[in-house]
Each structure stands twice: as structure tokens, then as C-alpha cells.
C-alpha atoms as a PDB file:
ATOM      1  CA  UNK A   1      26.187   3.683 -23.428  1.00  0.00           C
ATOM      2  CA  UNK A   2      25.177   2.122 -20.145  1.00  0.00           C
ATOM      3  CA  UNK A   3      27.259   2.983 -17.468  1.00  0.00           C
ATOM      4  CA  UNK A   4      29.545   0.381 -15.329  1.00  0.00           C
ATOM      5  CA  UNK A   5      30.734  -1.080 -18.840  1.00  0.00           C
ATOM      6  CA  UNK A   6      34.235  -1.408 -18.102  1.00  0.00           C
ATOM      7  CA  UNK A   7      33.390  -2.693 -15.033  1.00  0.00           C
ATOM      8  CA  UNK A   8      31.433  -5.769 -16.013  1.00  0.00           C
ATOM      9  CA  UNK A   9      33.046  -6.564 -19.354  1.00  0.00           C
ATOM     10  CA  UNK A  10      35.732  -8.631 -17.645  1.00  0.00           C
ATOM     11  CA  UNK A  11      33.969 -10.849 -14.937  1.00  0.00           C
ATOM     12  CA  UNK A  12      33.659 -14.501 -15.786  1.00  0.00           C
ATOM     13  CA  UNK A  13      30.431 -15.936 -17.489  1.00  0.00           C
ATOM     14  CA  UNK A  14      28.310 -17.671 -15.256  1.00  0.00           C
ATOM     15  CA  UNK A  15      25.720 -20.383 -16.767  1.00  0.00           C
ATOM     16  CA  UNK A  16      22.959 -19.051 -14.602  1.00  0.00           C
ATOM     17  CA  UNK A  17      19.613 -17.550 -15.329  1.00  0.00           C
ATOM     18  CA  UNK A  18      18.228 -14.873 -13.165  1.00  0.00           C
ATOM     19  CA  UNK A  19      15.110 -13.757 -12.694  1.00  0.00           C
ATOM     20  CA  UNK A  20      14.184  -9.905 -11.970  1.00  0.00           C
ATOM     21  CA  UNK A  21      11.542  -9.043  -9.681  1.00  0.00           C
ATOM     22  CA  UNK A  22       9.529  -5.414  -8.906  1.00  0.00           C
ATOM     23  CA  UNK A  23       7.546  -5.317  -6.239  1.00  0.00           C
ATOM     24  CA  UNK A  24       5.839  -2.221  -4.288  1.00  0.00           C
ATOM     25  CA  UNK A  25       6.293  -2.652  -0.959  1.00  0.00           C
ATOM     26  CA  UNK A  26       3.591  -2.538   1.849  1.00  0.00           C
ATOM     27  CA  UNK A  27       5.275  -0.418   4.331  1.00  0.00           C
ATOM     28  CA  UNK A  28       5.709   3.352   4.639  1.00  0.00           C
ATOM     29  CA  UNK A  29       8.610   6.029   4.193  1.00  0.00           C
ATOM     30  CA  UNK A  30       8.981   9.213   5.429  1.00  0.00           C
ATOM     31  CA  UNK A  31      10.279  12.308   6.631  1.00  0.00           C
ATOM     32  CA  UNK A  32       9.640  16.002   7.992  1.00  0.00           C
ATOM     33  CA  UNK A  33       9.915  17.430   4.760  1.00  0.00           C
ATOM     34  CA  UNK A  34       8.103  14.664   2.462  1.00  0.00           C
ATOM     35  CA  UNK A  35       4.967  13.280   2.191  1.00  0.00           C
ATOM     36  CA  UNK A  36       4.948   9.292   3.038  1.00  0.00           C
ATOM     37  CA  UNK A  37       5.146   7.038   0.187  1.00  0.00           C
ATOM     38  CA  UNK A  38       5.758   3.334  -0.430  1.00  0.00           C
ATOM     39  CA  UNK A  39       8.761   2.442  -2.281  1.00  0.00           C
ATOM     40  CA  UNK A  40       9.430  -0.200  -5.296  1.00  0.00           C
ATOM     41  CA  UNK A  41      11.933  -2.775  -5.254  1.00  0.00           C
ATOM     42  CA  UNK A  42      14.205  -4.381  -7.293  1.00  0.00           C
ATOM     43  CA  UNK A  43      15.282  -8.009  -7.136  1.00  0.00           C
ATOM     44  CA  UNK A  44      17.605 -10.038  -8.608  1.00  0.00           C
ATOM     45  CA  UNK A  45      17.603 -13.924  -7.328  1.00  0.00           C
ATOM     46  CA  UNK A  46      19.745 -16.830  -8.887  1.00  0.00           C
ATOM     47  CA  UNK A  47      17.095 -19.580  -9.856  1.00  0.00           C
ATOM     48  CA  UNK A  48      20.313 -21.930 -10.171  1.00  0.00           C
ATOM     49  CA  UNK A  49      21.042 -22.083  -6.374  1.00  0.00           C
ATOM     50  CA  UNK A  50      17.510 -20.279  -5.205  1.00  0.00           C
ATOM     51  CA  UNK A  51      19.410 -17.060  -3.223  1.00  0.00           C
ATOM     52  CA  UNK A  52      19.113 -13.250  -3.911  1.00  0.00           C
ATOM     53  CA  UNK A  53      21.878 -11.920  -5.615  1.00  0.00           C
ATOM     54  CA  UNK A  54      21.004  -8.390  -4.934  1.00  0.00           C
ATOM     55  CA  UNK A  55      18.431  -5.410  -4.308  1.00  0.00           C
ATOM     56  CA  UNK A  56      18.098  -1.849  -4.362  1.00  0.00           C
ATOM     57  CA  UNK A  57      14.590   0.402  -3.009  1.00  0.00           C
ATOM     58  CA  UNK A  58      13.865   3.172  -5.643  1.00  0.00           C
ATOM     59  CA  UNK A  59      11.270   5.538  -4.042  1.00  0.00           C
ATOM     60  CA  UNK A  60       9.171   5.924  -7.855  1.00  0.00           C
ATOM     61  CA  UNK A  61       8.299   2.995 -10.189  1.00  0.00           C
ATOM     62  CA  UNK A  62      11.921   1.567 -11.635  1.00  0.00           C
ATOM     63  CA  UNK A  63      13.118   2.703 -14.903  1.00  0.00           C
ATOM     64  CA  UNK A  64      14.735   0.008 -17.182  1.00  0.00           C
ATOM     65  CA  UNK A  65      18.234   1.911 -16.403  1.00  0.00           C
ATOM     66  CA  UNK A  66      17.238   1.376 -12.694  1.00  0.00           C
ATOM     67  CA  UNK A  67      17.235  -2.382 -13.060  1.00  0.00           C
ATOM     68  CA  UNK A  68      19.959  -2.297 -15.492  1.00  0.00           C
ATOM     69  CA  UNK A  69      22.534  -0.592 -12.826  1.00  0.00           C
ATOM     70  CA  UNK A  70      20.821  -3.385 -10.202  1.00  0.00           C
ATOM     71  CA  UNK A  71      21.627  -6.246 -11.755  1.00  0.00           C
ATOM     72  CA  UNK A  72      25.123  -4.775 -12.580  1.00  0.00           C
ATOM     73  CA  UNK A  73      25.853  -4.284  -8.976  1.00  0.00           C
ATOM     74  CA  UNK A  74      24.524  -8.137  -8.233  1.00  0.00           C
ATOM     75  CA  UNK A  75      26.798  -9.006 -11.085  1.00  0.00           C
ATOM     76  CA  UNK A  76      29.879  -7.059  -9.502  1.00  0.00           C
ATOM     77  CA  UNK A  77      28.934  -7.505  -6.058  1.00  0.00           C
ATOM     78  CA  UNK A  78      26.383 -10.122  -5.288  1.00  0.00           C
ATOM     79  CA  UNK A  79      25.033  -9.646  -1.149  1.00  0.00           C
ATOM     80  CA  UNK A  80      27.269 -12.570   0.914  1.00  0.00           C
ATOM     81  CA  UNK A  81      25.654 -16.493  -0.137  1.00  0.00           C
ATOM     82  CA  UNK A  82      24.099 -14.996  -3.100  1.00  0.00           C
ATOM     83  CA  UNK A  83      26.586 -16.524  -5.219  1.00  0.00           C
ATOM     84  CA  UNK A  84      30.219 -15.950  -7.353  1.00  0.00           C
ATOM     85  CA  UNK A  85      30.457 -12.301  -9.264  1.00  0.00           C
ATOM     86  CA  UNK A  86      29.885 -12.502 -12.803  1.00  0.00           C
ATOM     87  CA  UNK A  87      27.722 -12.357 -15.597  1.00  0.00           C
ATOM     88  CA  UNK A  88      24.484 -14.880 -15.921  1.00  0.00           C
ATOM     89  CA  UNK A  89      23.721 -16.621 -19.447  1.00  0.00           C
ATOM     90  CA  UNK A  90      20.249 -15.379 -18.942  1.00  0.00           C
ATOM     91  CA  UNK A  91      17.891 -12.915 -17.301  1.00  0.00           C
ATOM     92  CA  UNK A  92      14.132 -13.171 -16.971  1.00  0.00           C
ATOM     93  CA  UNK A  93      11.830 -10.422 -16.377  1.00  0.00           C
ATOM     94  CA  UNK A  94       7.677 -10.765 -15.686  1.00  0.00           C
ATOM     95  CA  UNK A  95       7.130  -7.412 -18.223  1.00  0.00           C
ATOM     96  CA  UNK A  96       7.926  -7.635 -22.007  1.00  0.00           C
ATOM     97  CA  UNK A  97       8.440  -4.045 -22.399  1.00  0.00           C
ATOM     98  CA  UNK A  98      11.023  -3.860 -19.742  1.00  0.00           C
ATOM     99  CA  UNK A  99      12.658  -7.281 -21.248  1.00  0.00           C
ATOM    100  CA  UNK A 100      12.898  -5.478 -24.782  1.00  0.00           C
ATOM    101  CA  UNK A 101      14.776  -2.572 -22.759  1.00  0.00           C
ATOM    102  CA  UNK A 102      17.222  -4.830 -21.055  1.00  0.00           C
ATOM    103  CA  UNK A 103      18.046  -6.465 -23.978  1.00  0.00           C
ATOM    104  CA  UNK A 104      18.928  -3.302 -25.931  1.00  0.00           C
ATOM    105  CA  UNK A 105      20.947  -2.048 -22.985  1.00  0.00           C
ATOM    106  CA  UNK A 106      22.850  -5.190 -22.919  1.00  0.00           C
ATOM    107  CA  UNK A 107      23.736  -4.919 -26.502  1.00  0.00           C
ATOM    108  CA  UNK A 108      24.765  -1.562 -26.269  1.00  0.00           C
ATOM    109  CA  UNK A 109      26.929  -2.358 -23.140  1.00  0.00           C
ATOM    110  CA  UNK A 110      28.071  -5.582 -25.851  1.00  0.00           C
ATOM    111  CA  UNK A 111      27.255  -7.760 -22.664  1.00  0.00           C
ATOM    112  CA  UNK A 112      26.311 -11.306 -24.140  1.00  0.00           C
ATOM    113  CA  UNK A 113      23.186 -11.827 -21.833  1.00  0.00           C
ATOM    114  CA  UNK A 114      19.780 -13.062 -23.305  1.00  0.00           C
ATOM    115  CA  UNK A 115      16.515 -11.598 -21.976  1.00  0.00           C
ATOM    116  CA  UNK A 116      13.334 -13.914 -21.685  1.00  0.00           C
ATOM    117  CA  UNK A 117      10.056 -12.864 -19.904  1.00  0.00           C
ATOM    118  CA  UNK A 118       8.847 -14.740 -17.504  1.00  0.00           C
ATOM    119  CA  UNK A 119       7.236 -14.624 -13.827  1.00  0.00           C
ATOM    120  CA  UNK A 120      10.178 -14.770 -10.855  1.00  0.00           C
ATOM    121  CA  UNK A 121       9.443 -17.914  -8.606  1.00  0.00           C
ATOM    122  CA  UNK A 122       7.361 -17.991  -5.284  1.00  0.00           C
ATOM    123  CA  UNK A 123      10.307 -17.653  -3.495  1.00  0.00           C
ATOM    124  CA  UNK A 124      10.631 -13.640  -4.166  1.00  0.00           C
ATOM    125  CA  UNK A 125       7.305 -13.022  -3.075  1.00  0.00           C
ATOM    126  CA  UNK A 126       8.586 -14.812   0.232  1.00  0.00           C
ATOM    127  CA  UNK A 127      11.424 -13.086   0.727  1.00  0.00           C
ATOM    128  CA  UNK A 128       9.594  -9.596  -0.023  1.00  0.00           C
ATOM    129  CA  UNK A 129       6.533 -10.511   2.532  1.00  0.00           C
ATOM    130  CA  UNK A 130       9.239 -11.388   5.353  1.00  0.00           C
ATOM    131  CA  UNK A 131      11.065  -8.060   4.800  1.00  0.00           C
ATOM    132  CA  UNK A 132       7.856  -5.614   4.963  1.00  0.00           C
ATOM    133  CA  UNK A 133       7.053  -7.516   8.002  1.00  0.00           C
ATOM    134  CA  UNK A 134      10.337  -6.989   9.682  1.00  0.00           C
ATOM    135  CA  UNK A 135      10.247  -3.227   8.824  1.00  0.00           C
ATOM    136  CA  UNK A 136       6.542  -3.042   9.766  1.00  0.00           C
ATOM    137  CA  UNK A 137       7.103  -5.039  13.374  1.00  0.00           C
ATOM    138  CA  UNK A 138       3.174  -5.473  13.319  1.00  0.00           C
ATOM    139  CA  UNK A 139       0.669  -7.146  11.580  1.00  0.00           C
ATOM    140  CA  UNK A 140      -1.488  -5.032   9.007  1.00  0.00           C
ATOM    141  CA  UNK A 141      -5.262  -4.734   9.019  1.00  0.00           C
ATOM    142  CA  UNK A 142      -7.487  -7.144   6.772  1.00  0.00           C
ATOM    143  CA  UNK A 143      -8.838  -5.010   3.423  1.00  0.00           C
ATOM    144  CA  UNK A 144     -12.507  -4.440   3.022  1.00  0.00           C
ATOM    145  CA  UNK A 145     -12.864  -6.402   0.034  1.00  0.00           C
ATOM    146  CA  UNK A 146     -11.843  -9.836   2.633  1.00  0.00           C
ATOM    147  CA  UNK A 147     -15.058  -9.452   4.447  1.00  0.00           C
ATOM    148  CA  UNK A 148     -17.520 -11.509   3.241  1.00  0.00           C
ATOM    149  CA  UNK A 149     -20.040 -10.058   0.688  1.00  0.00           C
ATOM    150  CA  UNK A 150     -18.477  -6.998   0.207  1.00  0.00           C
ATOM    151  CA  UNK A 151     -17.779  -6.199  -3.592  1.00  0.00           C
ATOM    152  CA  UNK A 152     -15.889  -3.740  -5.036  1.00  0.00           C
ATOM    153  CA  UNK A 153     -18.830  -1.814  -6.151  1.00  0.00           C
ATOM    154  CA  UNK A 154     -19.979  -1.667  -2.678  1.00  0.00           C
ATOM    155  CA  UNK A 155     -16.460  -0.134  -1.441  1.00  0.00           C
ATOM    156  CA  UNK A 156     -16.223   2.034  -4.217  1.00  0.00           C
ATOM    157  CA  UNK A 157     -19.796   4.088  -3.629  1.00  0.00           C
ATOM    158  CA  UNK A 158     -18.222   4.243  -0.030  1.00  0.00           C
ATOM    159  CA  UNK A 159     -15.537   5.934  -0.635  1.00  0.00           C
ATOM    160  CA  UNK A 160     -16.939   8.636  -3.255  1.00  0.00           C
ATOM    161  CA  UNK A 161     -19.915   9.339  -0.526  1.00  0.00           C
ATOM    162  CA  UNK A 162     -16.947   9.525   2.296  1.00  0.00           C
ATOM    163  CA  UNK A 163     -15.318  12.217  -0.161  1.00  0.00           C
ATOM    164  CA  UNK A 164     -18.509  13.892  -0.498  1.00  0.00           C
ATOM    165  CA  UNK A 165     -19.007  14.213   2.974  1.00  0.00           C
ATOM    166  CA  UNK A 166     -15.282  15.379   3.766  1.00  0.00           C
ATOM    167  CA  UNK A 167     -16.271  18.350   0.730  1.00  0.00           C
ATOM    168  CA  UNK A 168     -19.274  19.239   2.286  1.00  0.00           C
ATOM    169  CA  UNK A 169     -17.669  19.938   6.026  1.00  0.00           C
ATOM    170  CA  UNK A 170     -20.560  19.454   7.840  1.00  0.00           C
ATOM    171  CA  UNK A 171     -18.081  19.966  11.138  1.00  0.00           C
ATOM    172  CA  UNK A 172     -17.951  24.161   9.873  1.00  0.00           C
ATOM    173  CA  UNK A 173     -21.435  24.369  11.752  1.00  0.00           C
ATOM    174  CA  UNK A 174     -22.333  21.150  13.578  1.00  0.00           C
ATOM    175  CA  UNK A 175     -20.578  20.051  16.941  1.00  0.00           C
ATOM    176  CA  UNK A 176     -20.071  16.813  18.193  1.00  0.00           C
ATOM    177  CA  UNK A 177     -23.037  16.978  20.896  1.00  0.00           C
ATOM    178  CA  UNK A 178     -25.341  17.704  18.132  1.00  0.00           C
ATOM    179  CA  UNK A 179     -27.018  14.609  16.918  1.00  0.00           C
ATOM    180  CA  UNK A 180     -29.111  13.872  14.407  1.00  0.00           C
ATOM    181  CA  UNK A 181     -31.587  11.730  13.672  1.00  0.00           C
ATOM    182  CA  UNK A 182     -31.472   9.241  10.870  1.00  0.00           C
ATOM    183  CA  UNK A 183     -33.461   6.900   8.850  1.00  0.00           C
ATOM    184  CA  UNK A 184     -33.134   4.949   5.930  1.00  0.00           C
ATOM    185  CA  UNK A 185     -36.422   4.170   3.825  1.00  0.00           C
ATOM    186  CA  UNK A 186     -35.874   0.698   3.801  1.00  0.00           C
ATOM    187  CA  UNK A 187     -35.236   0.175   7.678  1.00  0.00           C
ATOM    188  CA  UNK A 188     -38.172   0.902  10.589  1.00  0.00           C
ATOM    189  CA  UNK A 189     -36.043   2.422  13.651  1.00  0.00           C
ATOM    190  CA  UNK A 190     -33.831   5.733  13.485  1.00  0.00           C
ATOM    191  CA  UNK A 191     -30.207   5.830  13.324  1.00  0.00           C
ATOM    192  CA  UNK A 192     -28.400   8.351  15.595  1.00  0.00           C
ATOM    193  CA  UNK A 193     -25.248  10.397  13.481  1.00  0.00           C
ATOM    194  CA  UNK A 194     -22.555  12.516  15.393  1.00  0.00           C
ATOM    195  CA  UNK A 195     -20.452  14.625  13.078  1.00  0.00           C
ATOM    196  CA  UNK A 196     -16.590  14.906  14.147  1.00  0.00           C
ATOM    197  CA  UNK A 197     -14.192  17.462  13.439  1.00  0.00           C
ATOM    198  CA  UNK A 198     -15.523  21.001  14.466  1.00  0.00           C
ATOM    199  CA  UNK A 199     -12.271  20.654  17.567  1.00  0.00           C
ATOM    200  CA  UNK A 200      -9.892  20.488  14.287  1.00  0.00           C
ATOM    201  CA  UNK A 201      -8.529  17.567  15.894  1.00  0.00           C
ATOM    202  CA  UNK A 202     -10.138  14.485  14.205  1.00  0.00           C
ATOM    203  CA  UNK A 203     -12.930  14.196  11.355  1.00  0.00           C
ATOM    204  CA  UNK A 204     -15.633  11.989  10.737  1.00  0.00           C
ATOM    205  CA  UNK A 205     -19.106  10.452  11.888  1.00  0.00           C
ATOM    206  CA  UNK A 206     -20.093   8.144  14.559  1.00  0.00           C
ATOM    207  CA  UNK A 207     -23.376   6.571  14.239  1.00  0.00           C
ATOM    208  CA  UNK A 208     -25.382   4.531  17.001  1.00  0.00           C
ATOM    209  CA  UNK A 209     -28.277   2.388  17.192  1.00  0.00           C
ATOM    210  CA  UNK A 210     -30.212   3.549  19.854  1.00  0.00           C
ATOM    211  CA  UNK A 211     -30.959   6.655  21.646  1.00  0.00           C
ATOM    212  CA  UNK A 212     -29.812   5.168  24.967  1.00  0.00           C
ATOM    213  CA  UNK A 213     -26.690   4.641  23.159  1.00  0.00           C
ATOM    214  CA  UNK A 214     -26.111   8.329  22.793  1.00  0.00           C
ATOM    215  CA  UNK A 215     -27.510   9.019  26.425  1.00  0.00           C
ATOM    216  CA  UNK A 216     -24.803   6.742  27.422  1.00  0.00           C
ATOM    217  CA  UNK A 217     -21.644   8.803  25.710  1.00  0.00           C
ATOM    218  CA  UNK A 218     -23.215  11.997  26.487  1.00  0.00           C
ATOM    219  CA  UNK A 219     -23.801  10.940  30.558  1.00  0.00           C
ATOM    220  CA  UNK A 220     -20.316   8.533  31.494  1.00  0.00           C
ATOM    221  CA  UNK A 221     -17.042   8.974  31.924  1.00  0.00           C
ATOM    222  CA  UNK A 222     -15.954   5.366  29.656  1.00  0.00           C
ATOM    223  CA  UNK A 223     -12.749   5.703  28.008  1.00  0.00           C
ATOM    224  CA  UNK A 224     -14.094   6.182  24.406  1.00  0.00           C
ATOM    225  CA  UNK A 225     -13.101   2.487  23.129  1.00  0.00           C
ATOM    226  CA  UNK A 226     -14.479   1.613  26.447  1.00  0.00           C
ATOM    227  CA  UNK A 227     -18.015   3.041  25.872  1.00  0.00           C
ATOM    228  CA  UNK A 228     -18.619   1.562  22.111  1.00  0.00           C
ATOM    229  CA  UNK A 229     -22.535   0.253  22.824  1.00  0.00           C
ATOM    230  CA  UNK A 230     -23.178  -3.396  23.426  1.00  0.00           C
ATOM    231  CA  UNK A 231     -25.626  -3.249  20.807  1.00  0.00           C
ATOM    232  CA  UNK A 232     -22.837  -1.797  18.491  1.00  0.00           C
ATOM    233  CA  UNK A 233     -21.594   1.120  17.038  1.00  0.00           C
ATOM    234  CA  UNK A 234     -19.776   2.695  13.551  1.00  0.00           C
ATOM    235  CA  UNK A 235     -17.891   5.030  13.464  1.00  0.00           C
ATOM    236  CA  UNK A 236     -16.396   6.531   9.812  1.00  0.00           C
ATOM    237  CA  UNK A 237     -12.820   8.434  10.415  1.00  0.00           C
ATOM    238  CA  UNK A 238     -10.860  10.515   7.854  1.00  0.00           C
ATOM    239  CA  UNK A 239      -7.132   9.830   8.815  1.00  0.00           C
ATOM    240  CA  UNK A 240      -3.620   9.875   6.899  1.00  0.00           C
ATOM    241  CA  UNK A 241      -3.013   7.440   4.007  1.00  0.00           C
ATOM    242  CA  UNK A 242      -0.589   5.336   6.361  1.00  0.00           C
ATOM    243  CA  UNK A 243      -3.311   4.211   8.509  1.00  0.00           C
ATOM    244  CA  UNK A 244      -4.910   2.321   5.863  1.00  0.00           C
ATOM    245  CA  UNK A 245      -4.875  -1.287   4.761  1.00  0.00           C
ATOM    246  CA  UNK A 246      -1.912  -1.981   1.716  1.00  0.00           C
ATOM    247  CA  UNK A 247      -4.761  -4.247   0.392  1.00  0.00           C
ATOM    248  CA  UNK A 248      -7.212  -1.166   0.120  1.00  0.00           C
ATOM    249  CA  UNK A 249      -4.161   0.487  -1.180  1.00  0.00           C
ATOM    250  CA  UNK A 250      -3.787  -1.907  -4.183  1.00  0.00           C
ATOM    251  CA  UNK A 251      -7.697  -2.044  -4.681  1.00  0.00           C
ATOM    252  CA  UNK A 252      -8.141   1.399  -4.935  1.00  0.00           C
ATOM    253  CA  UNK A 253      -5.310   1.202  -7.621  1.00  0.00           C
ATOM    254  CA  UNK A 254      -7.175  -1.831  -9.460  1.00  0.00           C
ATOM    255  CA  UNK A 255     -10.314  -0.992  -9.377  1.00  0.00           C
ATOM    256  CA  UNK A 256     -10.153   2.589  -9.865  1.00  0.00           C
ATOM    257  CA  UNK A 257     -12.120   4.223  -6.832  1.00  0.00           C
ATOM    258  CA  UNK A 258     -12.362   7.851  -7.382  1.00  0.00           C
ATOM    259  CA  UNK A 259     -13.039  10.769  -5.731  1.00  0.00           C
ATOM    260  CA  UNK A 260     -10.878   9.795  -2.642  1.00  0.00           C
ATOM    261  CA  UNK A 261      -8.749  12.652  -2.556  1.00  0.00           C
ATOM    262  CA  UNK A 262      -8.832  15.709  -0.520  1.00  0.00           C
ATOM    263  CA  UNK A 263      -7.236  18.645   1.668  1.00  0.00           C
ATOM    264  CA  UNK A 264      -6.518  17.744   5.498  1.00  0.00           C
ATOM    265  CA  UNK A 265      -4.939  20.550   7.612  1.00  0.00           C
ATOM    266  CA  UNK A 266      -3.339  22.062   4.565  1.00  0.00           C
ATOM    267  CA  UNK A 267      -1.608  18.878   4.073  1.00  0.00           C
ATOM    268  CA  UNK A 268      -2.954  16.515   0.645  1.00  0.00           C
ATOM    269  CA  UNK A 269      -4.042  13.175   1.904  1.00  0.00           C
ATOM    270  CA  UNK A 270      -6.231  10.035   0.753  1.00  0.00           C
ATOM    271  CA  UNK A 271      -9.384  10.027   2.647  1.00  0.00           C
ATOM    272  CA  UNK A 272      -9.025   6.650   4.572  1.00  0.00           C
ATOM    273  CA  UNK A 273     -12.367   5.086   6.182  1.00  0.00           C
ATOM    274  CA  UNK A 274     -12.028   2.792   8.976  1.00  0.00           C
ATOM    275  CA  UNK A 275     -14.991   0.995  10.806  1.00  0.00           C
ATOM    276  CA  UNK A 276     -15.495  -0.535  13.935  1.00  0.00           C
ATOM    277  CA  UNK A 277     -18.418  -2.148  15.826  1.00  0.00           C
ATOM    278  CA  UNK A 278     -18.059  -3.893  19.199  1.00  0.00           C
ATOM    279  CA  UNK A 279     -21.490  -6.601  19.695  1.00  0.00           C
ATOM    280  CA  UNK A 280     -22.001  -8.129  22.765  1.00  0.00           C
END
């Protein structure tokens, strides 16, 4: 039987319908010992008077006991404005597998609460998005897939060649003042590639346009930001998962980008691209 039974059966029936919300937030936790990782939510709001009853962070997807002890602790003791303790005439839920759950752990716990399925209202999504931004404190980078033209296709071959390229180590016996020339068959002038990571410190490849370009890096002191070429300038970086956009984050979970996945300092990591080019 469902725990907090006792504890439930005697608060008064509220004619209210609820509506259950999990959400994955886009923000990061971590620690020493643990790898980062972005936690789930669970939230309960009142649709009758539009507040949030209650919410709990669960650091793996939410089992249906997970959302059953949630919306027993909203029911016992909702967060302050969120409305009277007691038990709601009926909860929604967006999943119909978790909705048959709930409403077998209700009956079990003989709690008189019927389950529908159905999406929580916009205002959940609000309340989420103002939350990661408030534990964030800045805004997040744009995904790949929001610049114009680029399809998933495209972004997927880009990451499996970035994973090939992190397997193959090129950095074990090139240095970073070794550059190579480069030329694509359907393009007339060369490309100039700089491999990154033979220091240990940061891996990659930075790629100019011209060969004054490289002159340029190889013959001034310019802060590196400060010496990205006029004329422009790529540069491909392997860095921890954190860095990366939430909205590459939930494409690579949609669309199913493989091949992403690789050893960094000992440490397992999701190979994370970034590009920037400066034009004058």
C-alpha cells in the first residue's frame, strides 16, 4: 500500500482538479564526486485558482510512486497561496501510462480521486522557464537547429564527424603551429586547419580563410578573441556537456544523433561543438 495513507485519509475533499506536470529542467547539478546532470520535476498546480500547490526535483526520470508521494505532500502541505490542504476531486496527467498508475495507487490507498489525461496549462511551462532562469542567472545560447537552413541532418553528420575526429586524436602527433592546408572539391581557394589539444589543455580545430590569417596569430600578441580574422574564422571545440545549448540537448535526444560520446581526461563526456566567426 502507498505510503502516507493514514495521513491523507482524513483531510477534507476539495472540488478541485489538478493537473501534474514533468518537466526536465535546463540547468545543471553537480558535485565533486558526480558527474553533472539535469534534474526532472514534478508539479502539481490547482487549475481552480491557477497557483502551484507543490514540487519536488528528482535527479532521474519520476516514477509513478514519485508523483504519487508529490501530490500527497501538496495535498498535506500545499507551498503558502497554493491553496487549503486536502484532497482534489480530480487529477490530470499529460501521459496515459502514468494516469493508469495513479489511479491504481489511489485505489489501493482507497483515496476517492479520479485520474484523466490531459496536457497541464501554459502557465506551468511559465513558471518552470522563470525558475531555470533564476538558477541559471544568464541567458543560454541559441541551438543550432535556430539558425536558418540548418536541418537536423546537417547537425547530425556534424556531430558523428566531430566524434570521429575526437577518436582519431590527431593532437597525439600534430601541434598547434602545424597547419595544414585544406581544400574542398567543390570550393577554389585553400582552407587553413590548426589542430588543438597536443598541451592537454583544450581540444579541437581552428580553421581560417586565408594564409595572412594564420601569419597574423602566429606573428601578434592579440588576446585570442581579440585576433579572430576580419575576414572570419571557425573554430570547432570539444568541451564538457554543461557548456552546451539545452536545445541541442533535447535535439540530440529527438533526433537521435549518435556517435557523440567519448573519453575526456579520463572523465566520460558528450562531445559538445561550438562555433564562432567574427566578419567585419
Amino acid at each position: 500500500m502507498p505510503r502516507h495513507v493514514s495521513s491523507v485519509s482524513n483531510l477534507p475533499r476539495l472540488n478541485e482538479t489538478w493537473f501534474v506536470a514533468i518537466n526536465r529542467l535546463r540547468t545543471w547539478v553537480s558535485s565533486p564526486k558526480n558527474k553533472p546532470y539535469r534534474p526532472f520535476i514534478v508539479t502539481v498546480l490547482n487549475s481552480e485558482i491557477g497557483t502551484i500547490r507543490g514540487s519536488q526535483i528528482f535527479p532521474t526520470w519520476p516514477t509513478p510512486p514519485h508523483v504519487y508521494d508529490t501530490l500527497v505532500k501538496a495535498m498535506r502541505h500545499p507551498v503558502p497561496l497554493g491553496g487549503s490542504r486536502g484532497v482534489p476531486r480530480l487529477v490530470q496527467v499529460a501521459d496515459a501510462a502514468l494516469a493508469n498508475a495513479l489511479a491504481d495507487l489511489f485505489l489501493r490507498a482507497k483515496l476517492e480521486i479520479a485520474v484523466g489525461e490531459s496536457a497541464p496549462p501554459p502557465e506551468v511551462d511559465e513558471a518552470i522557464r522563470e525558475f531555470e532562469q533564476m538558477s541559471n542567472g544568464v541567458d543560454e545560447p541559441p541551438g543550432m537547429l535556430s539558425v536558418e537552413g540548418v536541418t537536423p541532418e546537417l547537425v547530425g553528420s556534424v556531430f558523428a564527424a566531430a566524434a570521429d575526429f575526437y577518436r582519431a586524436a590527431p593532437w597525439i602527433k600534430l601541434s598547434n603551429s602545424q597547419v595544414l592546408a585544406l581544400k574542398h572539391p567543390a570550393e577554389t581557394d585553400y582552407r587553413y586547419a590548426i589542430v588543438m589539444g597536443q598541451g592537454g589543455i583544450e581540444y579541437g580545430l581552428a580553421v581560417y580563410l586565408t594564409w595572412k590569417d594564420v601569419m597574423h596569430i602566429f606573428t601578434t600578441d592579440d588576446n585570442p578573441e581579440d585576433a579572430v580574422p576580419a575576414s572570419g574564422g571557425q573554430s570547432l571545440m570539444f568541451n564538457p556537456i554543461t557548456m552546451m545549448s539545452f536545445d541541442d540537448l533535447d535535439a540530440i535526444e529527438q533526433y537521435g544523433w549518435q556517435g557523440i560520446f567519448s573519453i575526456i581526461q579520463g572523465k566520460v563526456a558528450r562531445v559538445t561543438i561550438f562555433m564562432r566567426e567574427k566578419r567585419g
